[in-house]
Protein backbone atom coordinates (compact mmCIF):
# COMPACT_ATOMS: atom_id res chain seq x y z
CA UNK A 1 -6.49 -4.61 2.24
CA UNK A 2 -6.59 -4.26 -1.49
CA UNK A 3 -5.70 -0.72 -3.21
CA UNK A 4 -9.22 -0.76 -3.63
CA UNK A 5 -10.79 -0.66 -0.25
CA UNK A 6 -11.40 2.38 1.19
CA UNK A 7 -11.33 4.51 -2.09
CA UNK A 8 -15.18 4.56 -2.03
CA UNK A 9 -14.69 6.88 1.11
CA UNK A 10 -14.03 10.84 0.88
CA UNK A 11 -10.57 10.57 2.16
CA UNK A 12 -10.00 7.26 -0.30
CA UNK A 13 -11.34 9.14 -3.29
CA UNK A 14 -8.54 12.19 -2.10
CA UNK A 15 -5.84 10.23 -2.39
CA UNK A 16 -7.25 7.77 -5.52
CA UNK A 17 -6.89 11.66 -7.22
CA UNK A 18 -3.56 12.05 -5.67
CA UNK A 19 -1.97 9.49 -6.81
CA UNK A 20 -3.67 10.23 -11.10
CA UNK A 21 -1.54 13.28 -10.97
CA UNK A 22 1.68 11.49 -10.18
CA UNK A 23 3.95 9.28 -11.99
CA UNK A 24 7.53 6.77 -12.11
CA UNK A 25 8.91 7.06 -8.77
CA UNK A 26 6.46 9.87 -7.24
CA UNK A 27 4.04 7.36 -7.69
CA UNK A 28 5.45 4.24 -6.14
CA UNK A 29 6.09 6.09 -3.28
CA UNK A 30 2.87 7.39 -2.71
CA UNK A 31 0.97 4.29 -3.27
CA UNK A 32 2.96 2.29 -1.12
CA UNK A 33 3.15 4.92 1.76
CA UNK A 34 -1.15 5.10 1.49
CA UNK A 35 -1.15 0.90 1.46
CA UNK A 36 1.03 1.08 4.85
CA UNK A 37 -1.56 3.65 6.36
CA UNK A 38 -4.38 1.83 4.93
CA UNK A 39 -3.48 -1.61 6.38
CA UNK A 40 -2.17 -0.07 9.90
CA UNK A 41 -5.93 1.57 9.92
CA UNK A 42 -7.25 -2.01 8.99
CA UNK A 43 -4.73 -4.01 11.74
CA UNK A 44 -6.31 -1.18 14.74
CA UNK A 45 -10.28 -1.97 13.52
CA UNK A 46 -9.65 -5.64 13.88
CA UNK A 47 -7.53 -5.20 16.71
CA UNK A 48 -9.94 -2.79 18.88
CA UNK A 49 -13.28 -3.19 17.40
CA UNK A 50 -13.64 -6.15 15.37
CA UNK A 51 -12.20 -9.31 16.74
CA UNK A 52 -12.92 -8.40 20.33
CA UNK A 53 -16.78 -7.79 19.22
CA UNK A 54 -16.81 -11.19 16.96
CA UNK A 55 -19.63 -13.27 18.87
CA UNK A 56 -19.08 -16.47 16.89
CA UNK A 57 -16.34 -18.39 17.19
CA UNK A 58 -16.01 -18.88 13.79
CA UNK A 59 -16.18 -15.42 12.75
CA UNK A 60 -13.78 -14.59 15.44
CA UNK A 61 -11.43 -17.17 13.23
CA UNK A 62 -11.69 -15.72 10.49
CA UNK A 63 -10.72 -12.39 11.33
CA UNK A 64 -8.13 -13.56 13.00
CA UNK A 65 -7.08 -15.21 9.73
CA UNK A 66 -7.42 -11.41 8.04
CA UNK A 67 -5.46 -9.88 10.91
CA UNK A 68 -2.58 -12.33 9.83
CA UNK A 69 -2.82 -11.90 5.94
CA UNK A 70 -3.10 -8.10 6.72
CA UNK A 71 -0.26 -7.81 9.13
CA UNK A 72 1.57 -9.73 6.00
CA UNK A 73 0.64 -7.55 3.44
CA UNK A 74 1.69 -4.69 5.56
CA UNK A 75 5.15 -6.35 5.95
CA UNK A 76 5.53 -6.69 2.18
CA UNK A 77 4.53 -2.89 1.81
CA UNK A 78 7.18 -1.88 4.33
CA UNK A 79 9.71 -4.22 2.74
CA UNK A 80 8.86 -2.12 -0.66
CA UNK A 81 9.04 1.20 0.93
CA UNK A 82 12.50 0.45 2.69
CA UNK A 83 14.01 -0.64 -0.24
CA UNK A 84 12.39 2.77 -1.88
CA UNK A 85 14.00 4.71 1.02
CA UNK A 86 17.44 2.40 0.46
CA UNK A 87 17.62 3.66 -4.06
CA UNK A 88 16.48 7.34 -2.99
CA UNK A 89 19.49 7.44 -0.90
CA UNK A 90 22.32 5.79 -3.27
CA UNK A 91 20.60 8.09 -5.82
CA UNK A 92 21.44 11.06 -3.87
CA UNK A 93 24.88 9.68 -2.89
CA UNK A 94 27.69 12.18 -4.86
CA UNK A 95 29.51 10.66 -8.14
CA UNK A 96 33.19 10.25 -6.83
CA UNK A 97 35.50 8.97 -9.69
CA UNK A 98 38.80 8.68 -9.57
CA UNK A 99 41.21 9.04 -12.55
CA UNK A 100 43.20 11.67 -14.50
């Protein structure tokens, strides 16, 4: 699911006006946090609803084929916000220096 998708919505319009009033690492944080909700949202519809109600097989293929490139994408995301989660923590970590 592309940053896009979903902003035409209420809720995707809410956080589209979120995420203007933040910046640097406020911002990365956000967006990648609503791209891992966004694509979990998009796995369960394919997952409960939409593959299961696909009545062509080729359809059913190619939602399949957007399950997989979703599930990737949400992969990447959490990759991103881990390593987020990883520099907020050194970042926080005291200065301890040695010397004179």
């Amino acid at each position: 699911m592309s940053s896009s998708e979903g902003e035409d919505s209420p809720e995707g319009r809410a956080d589209g006006a979120e995420l203007a009033n933040l910046s640097g690492d406020a911002l990365d944080k956000a967006y990648i946090d609503r791209e891992i909700k966004e694509h979990q949202s998009m796995l369960a519809a394919l997952d409960s609803q939409l593959i299961p109600s696909a009545k062509s097989e080729v359809l059913q293929r190619q939602l399949v084929d957007l399950r997989a490139e979703t599930a990737a994408q949400l992969e990447e995301a959490r990759r991103v916000q881990h390593e987020q989660n990883q520099r907020e923590i050194l970042s926080q970590e005291p200065d301890i220096t040695w010397g004179p």
